[in-house]
Protein backbone atom coordinates (compact mmCIF):
# COMPACT_ATOMS: atom_id res chain seq x y z
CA UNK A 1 -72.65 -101.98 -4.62
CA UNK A 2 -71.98 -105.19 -2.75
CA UNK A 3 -74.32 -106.45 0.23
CA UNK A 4 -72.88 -109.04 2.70
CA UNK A 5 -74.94 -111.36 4.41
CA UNK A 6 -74.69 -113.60 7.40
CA UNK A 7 -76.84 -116.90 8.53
CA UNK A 8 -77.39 -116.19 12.17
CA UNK A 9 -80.38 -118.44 13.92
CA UNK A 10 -81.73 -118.80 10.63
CA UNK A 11 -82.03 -115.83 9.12
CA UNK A 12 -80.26 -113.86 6.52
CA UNK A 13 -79.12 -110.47 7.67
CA UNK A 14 -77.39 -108.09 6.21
CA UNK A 15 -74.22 -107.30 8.38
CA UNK A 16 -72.18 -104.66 5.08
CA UNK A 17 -72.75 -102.57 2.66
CA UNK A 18 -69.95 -101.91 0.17
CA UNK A 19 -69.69 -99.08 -2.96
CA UNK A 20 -66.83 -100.60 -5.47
CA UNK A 21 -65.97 -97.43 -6.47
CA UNK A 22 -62.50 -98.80 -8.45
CA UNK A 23 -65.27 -100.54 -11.01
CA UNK A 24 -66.52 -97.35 -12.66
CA UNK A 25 -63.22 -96.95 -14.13
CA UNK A 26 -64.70 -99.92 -16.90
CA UNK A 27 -67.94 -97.91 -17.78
CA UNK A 28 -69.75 -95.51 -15.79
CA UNK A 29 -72.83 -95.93 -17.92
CA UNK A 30 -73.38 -99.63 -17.17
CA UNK A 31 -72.76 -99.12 -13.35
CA UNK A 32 -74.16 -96.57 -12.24
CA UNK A 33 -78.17 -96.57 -12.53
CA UNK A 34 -79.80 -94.15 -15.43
CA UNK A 35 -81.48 -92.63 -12.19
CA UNK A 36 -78.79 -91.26 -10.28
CA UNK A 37 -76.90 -90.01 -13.36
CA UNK A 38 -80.04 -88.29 -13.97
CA UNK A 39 -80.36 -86.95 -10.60
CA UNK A 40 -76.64 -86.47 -9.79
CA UNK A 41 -75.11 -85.83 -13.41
CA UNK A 42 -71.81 -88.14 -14.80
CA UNK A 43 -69.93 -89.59 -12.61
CA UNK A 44 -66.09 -90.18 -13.52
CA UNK A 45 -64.58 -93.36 -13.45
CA UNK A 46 -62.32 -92.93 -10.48
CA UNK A 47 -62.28 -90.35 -7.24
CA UNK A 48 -59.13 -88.88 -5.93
CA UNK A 49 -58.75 -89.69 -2.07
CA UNK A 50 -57.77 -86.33 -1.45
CA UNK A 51 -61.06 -84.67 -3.00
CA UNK A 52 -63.04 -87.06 -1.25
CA UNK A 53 -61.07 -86.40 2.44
CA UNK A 54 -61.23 -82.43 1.71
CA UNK A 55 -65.03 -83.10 1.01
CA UNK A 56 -65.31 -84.67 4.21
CA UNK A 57 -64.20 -82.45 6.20
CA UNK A 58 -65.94 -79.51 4.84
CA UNK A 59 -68.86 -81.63 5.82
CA UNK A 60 -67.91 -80.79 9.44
CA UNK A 61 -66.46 -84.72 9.91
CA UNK A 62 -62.80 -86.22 10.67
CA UNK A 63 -60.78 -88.34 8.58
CA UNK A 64 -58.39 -91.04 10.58
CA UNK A 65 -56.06 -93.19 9.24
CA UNK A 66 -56.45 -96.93 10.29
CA UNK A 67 -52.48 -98.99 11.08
CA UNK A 68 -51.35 -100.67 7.87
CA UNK A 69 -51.21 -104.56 10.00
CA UNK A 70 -50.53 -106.19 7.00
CA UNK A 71 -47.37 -103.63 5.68
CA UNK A 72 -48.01 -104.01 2.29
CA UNK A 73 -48.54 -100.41 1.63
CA UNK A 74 -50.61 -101.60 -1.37
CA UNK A 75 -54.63 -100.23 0.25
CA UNK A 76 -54.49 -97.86 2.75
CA UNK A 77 -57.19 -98.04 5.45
CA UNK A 78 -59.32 -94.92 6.66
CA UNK A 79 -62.53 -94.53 8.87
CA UNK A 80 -64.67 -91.26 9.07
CA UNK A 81 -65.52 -92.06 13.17
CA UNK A 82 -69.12 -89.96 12.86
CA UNK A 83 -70.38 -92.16 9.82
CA UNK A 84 -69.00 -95.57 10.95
CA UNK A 85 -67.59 -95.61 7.21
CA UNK A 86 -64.40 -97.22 6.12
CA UNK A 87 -62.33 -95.96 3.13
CA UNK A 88 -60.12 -97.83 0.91
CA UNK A 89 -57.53 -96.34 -1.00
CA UNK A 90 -54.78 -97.62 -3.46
CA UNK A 91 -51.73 -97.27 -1.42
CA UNK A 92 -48.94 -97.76 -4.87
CA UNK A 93 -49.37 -97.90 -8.77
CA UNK A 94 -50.80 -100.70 -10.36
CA UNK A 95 -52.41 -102.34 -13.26
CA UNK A 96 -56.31 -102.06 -11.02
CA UNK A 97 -55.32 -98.20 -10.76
CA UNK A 98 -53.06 -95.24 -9.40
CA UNK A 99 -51.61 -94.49 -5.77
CA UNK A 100 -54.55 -91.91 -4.15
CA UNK A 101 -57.42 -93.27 -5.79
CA UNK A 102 -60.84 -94.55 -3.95
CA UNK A 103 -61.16 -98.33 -4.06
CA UNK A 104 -64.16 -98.73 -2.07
CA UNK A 105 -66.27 -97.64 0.92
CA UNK A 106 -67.73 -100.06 2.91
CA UNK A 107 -70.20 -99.78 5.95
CA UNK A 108 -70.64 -102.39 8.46
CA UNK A 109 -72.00 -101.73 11.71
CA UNK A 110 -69.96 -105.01 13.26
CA UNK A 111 -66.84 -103.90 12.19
CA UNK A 112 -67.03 -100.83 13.37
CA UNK A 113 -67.81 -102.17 16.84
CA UNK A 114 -64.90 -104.19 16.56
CA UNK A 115 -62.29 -101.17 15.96
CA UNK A 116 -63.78 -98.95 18.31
């Protein structure tokens, strides 16, 4: 998990919240906590976008696909519009991990404003 802060006026808020899903593929003991492997079993060390999306939906929510502005191909960009969450997936193959696999999830109540 990654927090991301901003100085605004002083103080220290937190504006993101981020699950780095591509870094269980290194050890899934070490990052995730003994408590939610105890309360939510083994996790594997990397999520198919396709399970995740299908899991989604089932949960009664919408999947959209964000434009690709930069054309690289390489992440592809999706939000799930009832959560405000953004979805990151590998886009191509590559040494940090196959085409259709989670990257990361972020939350950010800013940027969602921004994208509407």
């Amino acid at each position: 998990m990654e927090l991301s802060f901003q100085e605004e006026n002083g103080l220290w808020p937190c504006f993101g919240v981020s699950v780095q899903v591509h870094r269980l593929r290194w050890d899934t003991v070490a990052g995730v906590p003994a408590a939610l492997r105890g309360t939510y079993g083994d996790f594997a060390a990397s999520t198919r976008w396709a399970d995740l999306a299908d899991a989604i939906v089932r949960l009664g929510c919408s999947v959209e696909a964000e434009p690709d502005e930069a054309g690289t191909g390489d992440i592809r960009r999706y939000r799930v519009p009832e959560s405000g969450v953004r979805i990151f997936v590998r886009g191509d193959e590559g040494a940090q991990g196959a085409a259709g696999e989670v990257w990361s999830l972020s939350v950010s109540p800013s940027w969602w404003r921004e994208t509407g």
